[in-house]
C-alpha atoms as a PDB file:
ATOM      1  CA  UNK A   1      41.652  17.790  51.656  1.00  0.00           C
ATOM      2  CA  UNK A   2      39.607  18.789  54.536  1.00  0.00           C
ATOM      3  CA  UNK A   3      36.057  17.214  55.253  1.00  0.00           C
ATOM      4  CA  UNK A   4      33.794  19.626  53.123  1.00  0.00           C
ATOM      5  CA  UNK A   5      35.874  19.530  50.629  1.00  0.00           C
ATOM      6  CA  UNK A   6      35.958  15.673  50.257  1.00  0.00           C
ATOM      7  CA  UNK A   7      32.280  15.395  50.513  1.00  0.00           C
ATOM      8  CA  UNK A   8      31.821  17.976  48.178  1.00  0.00           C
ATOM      9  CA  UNK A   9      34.160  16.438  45.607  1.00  0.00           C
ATOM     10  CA  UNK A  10      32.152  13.470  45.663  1.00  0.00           C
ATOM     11  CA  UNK A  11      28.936  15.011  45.689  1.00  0.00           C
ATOM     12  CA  UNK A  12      29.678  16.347  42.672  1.00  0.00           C
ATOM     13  CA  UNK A  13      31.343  13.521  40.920  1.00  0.00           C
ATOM     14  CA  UNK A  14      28.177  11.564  41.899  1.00  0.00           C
ATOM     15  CA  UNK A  15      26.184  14.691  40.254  1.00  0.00           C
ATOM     16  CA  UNK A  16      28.087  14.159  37.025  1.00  0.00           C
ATOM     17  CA  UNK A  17      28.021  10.326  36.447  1.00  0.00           C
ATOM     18  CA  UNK A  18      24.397  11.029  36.854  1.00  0.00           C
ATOM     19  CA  UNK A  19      24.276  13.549  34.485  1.00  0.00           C
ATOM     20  CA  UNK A  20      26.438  10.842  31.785  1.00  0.00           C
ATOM     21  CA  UNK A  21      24.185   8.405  32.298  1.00  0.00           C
ATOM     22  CA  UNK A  22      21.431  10.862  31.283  1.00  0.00           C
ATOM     23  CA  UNK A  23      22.428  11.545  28.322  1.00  0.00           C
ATOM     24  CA  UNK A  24      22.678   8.848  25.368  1.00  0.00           C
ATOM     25  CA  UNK A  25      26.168   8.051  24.195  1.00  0.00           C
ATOM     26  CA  UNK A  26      24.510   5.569  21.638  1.00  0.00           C
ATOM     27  CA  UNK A  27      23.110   7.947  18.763  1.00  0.00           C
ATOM     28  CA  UNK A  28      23.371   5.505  15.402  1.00  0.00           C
ATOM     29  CA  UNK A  29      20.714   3.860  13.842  1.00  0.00           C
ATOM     30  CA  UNK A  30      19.591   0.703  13.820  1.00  0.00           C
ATOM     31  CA  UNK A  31      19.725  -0.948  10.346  1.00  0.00           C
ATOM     32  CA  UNK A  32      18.243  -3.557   7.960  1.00  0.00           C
ATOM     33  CA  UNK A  33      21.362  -5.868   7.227  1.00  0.00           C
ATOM     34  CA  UNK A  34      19.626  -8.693   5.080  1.00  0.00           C
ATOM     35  CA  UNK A  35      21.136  -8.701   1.425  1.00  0.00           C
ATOM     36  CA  UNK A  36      19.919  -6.854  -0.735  1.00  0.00           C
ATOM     37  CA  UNK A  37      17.603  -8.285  -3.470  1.00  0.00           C
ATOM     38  CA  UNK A  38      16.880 -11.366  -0.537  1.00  0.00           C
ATOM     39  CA  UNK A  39      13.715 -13.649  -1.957  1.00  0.00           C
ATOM     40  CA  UNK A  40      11.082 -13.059   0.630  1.00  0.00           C
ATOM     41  CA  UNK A  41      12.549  -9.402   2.202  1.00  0.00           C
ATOM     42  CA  UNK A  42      11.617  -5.762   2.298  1.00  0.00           C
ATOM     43  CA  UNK A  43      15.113  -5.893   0.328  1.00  0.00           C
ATOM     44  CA  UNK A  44      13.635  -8.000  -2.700  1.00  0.00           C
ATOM     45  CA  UNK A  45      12.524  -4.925  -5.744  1.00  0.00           C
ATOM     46  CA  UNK A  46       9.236  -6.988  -5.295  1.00  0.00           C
ATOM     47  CA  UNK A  47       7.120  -9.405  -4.126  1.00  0.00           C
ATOM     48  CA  UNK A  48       4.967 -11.940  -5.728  1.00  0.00           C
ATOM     49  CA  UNK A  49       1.682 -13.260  -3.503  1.00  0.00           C
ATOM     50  CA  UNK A  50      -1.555 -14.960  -4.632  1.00  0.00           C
ATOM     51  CA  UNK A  51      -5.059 -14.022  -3.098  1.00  0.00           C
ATOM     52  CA  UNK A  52      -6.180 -16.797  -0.437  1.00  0.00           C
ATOM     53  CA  UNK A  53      -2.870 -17.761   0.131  1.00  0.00           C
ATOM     54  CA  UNK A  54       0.018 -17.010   3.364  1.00  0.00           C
ATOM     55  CA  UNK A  55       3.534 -14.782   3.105  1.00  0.00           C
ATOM     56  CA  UNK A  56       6.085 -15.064   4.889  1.00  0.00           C
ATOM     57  CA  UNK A  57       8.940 -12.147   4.933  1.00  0.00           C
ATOM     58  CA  UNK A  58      12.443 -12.800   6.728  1.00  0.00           C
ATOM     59  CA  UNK A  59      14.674  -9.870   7.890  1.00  0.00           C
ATOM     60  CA  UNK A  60      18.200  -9.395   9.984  1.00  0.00           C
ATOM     61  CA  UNK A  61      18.032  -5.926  11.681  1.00  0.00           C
ATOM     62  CA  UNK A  62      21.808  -5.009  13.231  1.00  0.00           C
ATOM     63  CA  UNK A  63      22.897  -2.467  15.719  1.00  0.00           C
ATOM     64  CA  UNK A  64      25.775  -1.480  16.952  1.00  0.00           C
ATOM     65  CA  UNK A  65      24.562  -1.635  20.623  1.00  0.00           C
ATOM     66  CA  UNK A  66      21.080  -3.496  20.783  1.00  0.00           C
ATOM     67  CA  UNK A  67      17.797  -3.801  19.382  1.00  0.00           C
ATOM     68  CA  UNK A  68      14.878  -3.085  20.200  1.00  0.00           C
ATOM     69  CA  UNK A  69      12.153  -3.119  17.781  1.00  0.00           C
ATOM     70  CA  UNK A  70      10.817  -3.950  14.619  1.00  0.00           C
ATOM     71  CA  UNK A  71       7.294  -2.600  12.948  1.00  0.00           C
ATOM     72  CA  UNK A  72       6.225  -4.078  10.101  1.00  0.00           C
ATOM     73  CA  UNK A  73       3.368  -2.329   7.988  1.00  0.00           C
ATOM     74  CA  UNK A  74       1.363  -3.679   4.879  1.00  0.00           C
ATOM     75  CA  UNK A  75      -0.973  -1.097   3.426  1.00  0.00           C
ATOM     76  CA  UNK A  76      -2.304  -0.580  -0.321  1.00  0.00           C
ATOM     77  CA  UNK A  77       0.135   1.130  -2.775  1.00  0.00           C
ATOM     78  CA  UNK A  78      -2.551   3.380  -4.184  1.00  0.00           C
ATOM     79  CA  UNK A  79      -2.422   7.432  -4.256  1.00  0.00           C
ATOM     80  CA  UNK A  80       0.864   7.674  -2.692  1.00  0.00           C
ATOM     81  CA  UNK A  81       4.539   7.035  -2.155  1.00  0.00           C
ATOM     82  CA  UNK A  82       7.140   6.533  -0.186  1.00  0.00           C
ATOM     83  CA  UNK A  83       9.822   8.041  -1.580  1.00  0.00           C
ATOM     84  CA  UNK A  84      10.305  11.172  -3.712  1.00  0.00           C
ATOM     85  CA  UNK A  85      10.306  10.696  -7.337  1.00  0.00           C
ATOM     86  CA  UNK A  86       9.014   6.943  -7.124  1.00  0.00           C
ATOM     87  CA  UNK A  87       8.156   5.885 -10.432  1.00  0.00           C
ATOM     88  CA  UNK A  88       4.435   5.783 -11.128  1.00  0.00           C
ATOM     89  CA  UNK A  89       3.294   2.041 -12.740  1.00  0.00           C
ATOM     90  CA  UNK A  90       0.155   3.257 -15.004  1.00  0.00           C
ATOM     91  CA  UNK A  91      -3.033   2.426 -14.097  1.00  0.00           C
ATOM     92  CA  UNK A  92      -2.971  -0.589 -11.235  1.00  0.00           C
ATOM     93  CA  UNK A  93      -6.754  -1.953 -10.464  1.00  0.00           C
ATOM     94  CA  UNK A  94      -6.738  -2.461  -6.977  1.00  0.00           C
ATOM     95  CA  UNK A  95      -9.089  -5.008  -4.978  1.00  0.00           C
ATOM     96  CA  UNK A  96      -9.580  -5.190  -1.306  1.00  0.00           C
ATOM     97  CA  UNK A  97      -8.508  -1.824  -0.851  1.00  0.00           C
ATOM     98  CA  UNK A  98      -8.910  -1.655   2.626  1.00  0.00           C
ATOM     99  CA  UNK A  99      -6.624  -4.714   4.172  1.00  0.00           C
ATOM    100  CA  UNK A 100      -3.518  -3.657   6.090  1.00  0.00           C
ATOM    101  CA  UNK A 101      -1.709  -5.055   8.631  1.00  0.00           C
ATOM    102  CA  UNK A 102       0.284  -3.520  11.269  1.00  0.00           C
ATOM    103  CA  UNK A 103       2.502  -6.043  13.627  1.00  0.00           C
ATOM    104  CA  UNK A 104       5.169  -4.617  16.262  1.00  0.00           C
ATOM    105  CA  UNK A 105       7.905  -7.427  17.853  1.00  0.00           C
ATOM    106  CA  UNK A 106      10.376  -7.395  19.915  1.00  0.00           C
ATOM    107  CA  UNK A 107      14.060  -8.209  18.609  1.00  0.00           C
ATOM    108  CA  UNK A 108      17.042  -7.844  21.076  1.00  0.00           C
ATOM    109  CA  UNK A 109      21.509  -8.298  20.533  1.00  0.00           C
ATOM    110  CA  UNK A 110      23.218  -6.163  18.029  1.00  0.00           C
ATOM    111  CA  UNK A 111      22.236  -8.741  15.178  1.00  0.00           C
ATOM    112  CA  UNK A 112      18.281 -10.427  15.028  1.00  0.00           C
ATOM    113  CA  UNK A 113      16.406 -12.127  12.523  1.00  0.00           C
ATOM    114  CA  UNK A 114      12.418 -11.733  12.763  1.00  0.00           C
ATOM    115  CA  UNK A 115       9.836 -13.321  10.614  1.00  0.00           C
ATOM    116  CA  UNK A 116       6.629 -11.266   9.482  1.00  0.00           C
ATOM    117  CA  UNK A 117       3.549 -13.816   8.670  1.00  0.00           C
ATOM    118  CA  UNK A 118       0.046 -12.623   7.416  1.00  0.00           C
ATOM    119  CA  UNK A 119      -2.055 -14.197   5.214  1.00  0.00           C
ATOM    120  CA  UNK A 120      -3.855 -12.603   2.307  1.00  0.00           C
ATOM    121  CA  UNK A 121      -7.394 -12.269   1.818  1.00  0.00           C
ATOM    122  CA  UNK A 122      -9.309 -13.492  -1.006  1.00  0.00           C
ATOM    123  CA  UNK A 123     -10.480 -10.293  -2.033  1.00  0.00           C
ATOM    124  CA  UNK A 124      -6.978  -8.489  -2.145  1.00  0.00           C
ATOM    125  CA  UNK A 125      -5.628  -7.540  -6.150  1.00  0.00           C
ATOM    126  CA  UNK A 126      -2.929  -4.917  -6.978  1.00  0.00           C
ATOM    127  CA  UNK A 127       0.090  -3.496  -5.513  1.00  0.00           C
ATOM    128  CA  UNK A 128       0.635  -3.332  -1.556  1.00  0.00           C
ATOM    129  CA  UNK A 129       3.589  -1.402   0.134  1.00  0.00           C
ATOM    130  CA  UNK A 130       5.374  -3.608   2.655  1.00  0.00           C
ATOM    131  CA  UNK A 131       7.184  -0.631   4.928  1.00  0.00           C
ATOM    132  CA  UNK A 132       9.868  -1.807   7.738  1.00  0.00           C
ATOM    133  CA  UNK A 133      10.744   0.534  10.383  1.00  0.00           C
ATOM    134  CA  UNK A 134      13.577  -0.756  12.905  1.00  0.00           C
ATOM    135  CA  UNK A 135      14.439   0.843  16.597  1.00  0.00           C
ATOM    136  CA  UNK A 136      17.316  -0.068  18.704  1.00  0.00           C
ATOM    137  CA  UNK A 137      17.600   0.033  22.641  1.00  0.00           C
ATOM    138  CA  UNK A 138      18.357   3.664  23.093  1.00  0.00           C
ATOM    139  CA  UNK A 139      14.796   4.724  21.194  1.00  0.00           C
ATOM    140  CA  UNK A 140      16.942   5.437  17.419  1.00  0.00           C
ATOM    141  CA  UNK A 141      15.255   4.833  14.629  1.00  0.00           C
ATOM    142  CA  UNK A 142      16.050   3.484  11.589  1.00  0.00           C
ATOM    143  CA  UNK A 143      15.219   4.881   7.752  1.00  0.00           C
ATOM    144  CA  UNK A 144      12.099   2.976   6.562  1.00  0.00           C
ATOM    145  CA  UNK A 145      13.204   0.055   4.142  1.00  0.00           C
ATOM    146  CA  UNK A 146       9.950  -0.335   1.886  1.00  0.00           C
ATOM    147  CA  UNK A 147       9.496  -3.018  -0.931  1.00  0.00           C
ATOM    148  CA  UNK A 148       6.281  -3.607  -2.934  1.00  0.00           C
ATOM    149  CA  UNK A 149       4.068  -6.468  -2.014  1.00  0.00           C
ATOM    150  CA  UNK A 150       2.399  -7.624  -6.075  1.00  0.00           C
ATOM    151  CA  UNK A 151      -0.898  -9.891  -5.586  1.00  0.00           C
ATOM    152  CA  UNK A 152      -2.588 -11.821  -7.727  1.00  0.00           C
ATOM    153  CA  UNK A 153      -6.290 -13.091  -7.734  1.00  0.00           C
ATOM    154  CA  UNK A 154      -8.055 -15.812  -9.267  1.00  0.00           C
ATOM    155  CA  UNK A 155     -10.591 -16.235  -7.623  1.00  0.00           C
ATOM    156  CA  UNK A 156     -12.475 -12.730  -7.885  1.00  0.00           C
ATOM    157  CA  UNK A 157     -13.838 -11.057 -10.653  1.00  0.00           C
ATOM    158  CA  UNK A 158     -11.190  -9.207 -13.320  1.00  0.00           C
ATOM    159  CA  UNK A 159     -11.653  -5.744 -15.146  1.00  0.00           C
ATOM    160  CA  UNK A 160      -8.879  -4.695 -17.961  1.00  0.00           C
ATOM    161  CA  UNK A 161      -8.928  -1.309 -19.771  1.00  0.00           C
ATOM    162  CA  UNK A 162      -7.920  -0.957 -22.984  1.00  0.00           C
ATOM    163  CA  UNK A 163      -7.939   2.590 -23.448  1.00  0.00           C
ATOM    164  CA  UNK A 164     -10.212   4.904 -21.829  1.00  0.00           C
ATOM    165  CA  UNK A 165     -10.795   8.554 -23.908  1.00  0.00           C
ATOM    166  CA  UNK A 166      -8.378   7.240 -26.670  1.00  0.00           C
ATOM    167  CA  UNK A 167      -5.472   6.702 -23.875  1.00  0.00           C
ATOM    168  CA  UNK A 168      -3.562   3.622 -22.775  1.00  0.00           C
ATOM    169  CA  UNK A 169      -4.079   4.295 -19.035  1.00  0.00           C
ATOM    170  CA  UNK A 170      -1.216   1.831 -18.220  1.00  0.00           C
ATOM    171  CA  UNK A 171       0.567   4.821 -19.687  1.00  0.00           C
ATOM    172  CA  UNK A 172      -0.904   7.150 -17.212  1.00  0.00           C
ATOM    173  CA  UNK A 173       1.152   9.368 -14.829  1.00  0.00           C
ATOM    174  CA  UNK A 174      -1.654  11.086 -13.250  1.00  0.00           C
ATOM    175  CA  UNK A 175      -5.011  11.123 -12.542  1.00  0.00           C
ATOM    176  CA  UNK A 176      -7.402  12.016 -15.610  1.00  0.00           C
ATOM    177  CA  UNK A 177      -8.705  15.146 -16.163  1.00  0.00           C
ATOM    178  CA  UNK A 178     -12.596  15.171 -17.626  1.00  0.00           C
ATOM    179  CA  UNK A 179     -14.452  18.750 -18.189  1.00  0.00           C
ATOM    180  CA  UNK A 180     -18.205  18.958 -17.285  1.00  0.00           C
ATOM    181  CA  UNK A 181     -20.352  18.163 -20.251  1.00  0.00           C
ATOM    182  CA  UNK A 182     -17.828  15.480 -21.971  1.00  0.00           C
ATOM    183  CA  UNK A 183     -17.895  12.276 -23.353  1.00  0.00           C
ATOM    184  CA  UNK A 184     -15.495   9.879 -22.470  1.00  0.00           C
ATOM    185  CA  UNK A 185     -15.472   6.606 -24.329  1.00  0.00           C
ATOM    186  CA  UNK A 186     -14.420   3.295 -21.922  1.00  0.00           C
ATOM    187  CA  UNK A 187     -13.028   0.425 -23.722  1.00  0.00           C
ATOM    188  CA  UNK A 188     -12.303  -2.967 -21.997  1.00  0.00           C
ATOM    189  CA  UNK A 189     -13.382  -6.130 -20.475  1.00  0.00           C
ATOM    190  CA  UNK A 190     -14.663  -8.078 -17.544  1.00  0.00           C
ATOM    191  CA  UNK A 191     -13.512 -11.768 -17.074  1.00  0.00           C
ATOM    192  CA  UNK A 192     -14.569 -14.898 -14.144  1.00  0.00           C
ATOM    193  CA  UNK A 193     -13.660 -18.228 -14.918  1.00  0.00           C
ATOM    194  CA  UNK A 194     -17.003 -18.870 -13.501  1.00  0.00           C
ATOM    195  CA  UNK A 195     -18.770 -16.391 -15.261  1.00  0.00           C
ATOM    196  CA  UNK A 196     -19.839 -12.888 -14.878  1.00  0.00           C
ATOM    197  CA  UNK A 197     -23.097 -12.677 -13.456  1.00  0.00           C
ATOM    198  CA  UNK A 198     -23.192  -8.685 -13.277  1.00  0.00           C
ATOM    199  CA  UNK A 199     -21.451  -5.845 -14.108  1.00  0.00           C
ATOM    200  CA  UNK A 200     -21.887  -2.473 -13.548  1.00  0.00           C
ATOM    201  CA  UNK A 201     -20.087   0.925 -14.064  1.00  0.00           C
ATOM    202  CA  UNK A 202     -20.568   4.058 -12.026  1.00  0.00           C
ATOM    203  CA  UNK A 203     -18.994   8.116 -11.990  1.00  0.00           C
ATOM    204  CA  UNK A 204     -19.357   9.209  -8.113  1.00  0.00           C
ATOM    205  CA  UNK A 205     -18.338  12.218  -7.332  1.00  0.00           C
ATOM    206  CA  UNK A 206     -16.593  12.148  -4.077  1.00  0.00           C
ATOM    207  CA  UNK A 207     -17.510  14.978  -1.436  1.00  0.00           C
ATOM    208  CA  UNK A 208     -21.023  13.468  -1.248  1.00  0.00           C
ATOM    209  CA  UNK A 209     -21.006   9.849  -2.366  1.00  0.00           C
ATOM    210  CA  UNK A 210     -23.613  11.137  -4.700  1.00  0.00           C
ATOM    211  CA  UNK A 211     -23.996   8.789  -8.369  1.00  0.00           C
ATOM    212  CA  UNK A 212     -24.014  11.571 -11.147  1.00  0.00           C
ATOM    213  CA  UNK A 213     -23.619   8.780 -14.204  1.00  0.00           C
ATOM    214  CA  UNK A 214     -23.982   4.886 -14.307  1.00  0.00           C
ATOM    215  CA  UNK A 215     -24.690   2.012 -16.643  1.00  0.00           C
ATOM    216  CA  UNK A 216     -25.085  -1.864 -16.453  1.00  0.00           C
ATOM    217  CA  UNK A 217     -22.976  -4.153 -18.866  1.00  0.00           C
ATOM    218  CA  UNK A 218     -24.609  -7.273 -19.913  1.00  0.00           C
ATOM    219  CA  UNK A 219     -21.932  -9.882 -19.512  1.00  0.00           C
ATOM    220  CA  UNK A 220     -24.853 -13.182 -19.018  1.00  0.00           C
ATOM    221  CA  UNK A 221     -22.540 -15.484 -17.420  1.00  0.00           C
ATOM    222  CA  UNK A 222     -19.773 -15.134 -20.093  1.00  0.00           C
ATOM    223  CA  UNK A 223     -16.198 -16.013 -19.025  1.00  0.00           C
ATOM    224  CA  UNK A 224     -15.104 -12.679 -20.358  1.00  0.00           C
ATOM    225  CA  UNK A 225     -17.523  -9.988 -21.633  1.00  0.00           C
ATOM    226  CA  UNK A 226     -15.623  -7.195 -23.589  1.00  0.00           C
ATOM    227  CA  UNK A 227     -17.392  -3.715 -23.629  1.00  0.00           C
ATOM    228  CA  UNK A 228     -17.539   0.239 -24.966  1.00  0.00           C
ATOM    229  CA  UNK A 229     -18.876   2.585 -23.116  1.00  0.00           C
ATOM    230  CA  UNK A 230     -19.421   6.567 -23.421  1.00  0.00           C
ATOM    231  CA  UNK A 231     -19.501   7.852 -20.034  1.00  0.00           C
ATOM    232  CA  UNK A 232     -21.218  11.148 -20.093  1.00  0.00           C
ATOM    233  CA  UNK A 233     -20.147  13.503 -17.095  1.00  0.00           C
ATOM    234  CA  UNK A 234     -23.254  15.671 -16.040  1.00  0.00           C
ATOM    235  CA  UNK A 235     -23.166  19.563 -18.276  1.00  0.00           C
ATOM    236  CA  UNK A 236     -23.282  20.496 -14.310  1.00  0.00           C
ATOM    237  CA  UNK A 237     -21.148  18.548 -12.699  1.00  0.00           C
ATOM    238  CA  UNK A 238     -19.224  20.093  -9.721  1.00  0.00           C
ATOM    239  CA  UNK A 239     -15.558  20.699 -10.234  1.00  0.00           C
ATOM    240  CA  UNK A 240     -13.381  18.266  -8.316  1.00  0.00           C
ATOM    241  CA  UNK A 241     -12.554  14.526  -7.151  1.00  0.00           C
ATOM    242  CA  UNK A 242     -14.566  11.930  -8.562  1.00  0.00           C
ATOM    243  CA  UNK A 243     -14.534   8.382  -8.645  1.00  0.00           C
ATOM    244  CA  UNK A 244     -14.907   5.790 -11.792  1.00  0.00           C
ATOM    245  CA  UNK A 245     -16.360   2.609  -9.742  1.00  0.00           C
ATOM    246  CA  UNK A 246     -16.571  -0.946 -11.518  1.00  0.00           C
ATOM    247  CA  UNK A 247     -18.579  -3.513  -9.973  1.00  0.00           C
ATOM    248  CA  UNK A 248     -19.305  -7.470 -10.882  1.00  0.00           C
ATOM    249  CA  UNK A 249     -19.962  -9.955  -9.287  1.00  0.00           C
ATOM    250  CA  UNK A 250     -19.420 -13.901 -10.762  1.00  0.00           C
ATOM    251  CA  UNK A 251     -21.835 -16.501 -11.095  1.00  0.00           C
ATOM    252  CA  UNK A 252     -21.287 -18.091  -7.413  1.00  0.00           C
ATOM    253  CA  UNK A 253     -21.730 -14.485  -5.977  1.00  0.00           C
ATOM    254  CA  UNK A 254     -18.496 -13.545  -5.539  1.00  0.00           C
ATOM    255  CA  UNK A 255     -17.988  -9.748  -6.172  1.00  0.00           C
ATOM    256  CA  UNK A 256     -15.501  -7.123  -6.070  1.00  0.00           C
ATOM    257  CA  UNK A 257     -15.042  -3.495  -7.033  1.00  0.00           C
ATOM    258  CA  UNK A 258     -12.124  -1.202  -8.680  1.00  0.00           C
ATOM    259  CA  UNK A 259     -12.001   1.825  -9.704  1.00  0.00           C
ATOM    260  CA  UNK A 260      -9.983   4.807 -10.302  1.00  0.00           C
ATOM    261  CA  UNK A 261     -10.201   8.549  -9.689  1.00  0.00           C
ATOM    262  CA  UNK A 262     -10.816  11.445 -12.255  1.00  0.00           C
ATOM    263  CA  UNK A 263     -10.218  15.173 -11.749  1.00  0.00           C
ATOM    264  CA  UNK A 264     -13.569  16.881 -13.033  1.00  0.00           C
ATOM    265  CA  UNK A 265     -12.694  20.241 -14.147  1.00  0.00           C
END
């Protein structure tokens, strides 16, 4: 082989280990590996917390290369899911609507444990997704592994509804629908172990924040103050979102507020 012919030959073997090492050999997806149904783990079918207090979730992500990353995400569970045809639960009241955390760490090796910690506020109540998203070295990602996060509170106000227009709303699949003009009967309670100090109900209607119907119960300190209400929606109210707000607030001043939403149409 004469000079240029042996300099080209390696020029061009240089060219294509270049070109290999361009290009990703590594194209599977990193993985959750913890058991399924693990106490503690976005495997678990749920997870039980209480309001004021810490969790701690455990997880093994594998690879069959390396590691990379792992995001963990808490957000509420309301008016949305994850997956398609995820069962609906009824009616959840949710507190504290607005916590979420978001954490990203570092895991490296084909097999890693990480531990998630947060803690949860006092004025959390409801159902929180926990969603786990996993990336190995190469930049694959893993399907999200999510698991619902179920918290308990004690310490803040409680409203239950019994029925609401007739209905068992734990038996609700969507949204209710009210028609301008109606009158929808509310029946349920509000409960403190300290006492309810206040209690109020509003219907906002949601493009403008505006109040179009509201009434205060008269609970007077009561551990639990039980109450029927006929919520009139305005003869002109607008077609569209609204919002059914509950507020109280106990006798040392703690408050909260829940709510769901109603289709006016």
């Amino acid at each position: 082989m004469n000079k240029f012919h042996s300099t080209f030959f390696a020029a061009l073997v240089a060219s294509l280990l270049v070109m290999t090492s361009c290009n990703p050999t590594d194209e599977e997806a990193p993985t959750v590996c913890t058991g399924l149904g693990a106490e503690f783990s976005v495997t678990a079918d749920e997870i039980d917390a209480e309001a004021g207090d810490h969790l701690d979730i455990q997880d093994t992500f594998c690879d069959n290369e390396g590691l990379s990353e792992v995001r963990w995400d808490v957000h509420n569970a309301a008016d949305h899911s994850h997956e398609e045809g995820e069962e609906e639960e009824g009616l959840i009241l949710h507190s504290g609507t607005d916590w979420e955390v978001i954490e990203t760490m570092s895991i490296s090796g084909e097999e890693a444990t990480s531990t998630f910690h947060t803690d949860v506020p006092l004025t959390a109540r409801g159902v929180w997704d926990l969603v786990v998203s996993v990336v190995d070295a190469e930049g694959n990602v893993g399907p999200d592994v999510v698991t619902q996060i179920h918290i308990e509170n004690s310490h803040i106000p409680e409203f239950t509804l019994t029925t609401v227009n007739g209905e068992d709303p734990n038996g609700w699949e969507e949204e209710p629908v009210w028609a301008p003009g109606a009158e929808v009967t509310v029946v349920g309670s509000i409960g403190d172990s300290d006492g309810v100090q206040t209690a109020s109900l509003e219907l906002i209607r949601e493009s403008d924040e505006v109040v179009v119907w509201e009434t205060d119960l008269t609970p007077a300190g009561a551990a639990n103050h039980e109450f029927s209400v006929t919520v009139t929606v305005p003869a002109d109210a607008a077609t569209g979102e609204y919002h059914f707000e509950m507020l109280a607030a106990d006798a040392n001043g703690v408050d909260m507020e829940t709510g769901f939403h109603v289709e006016v149409e």
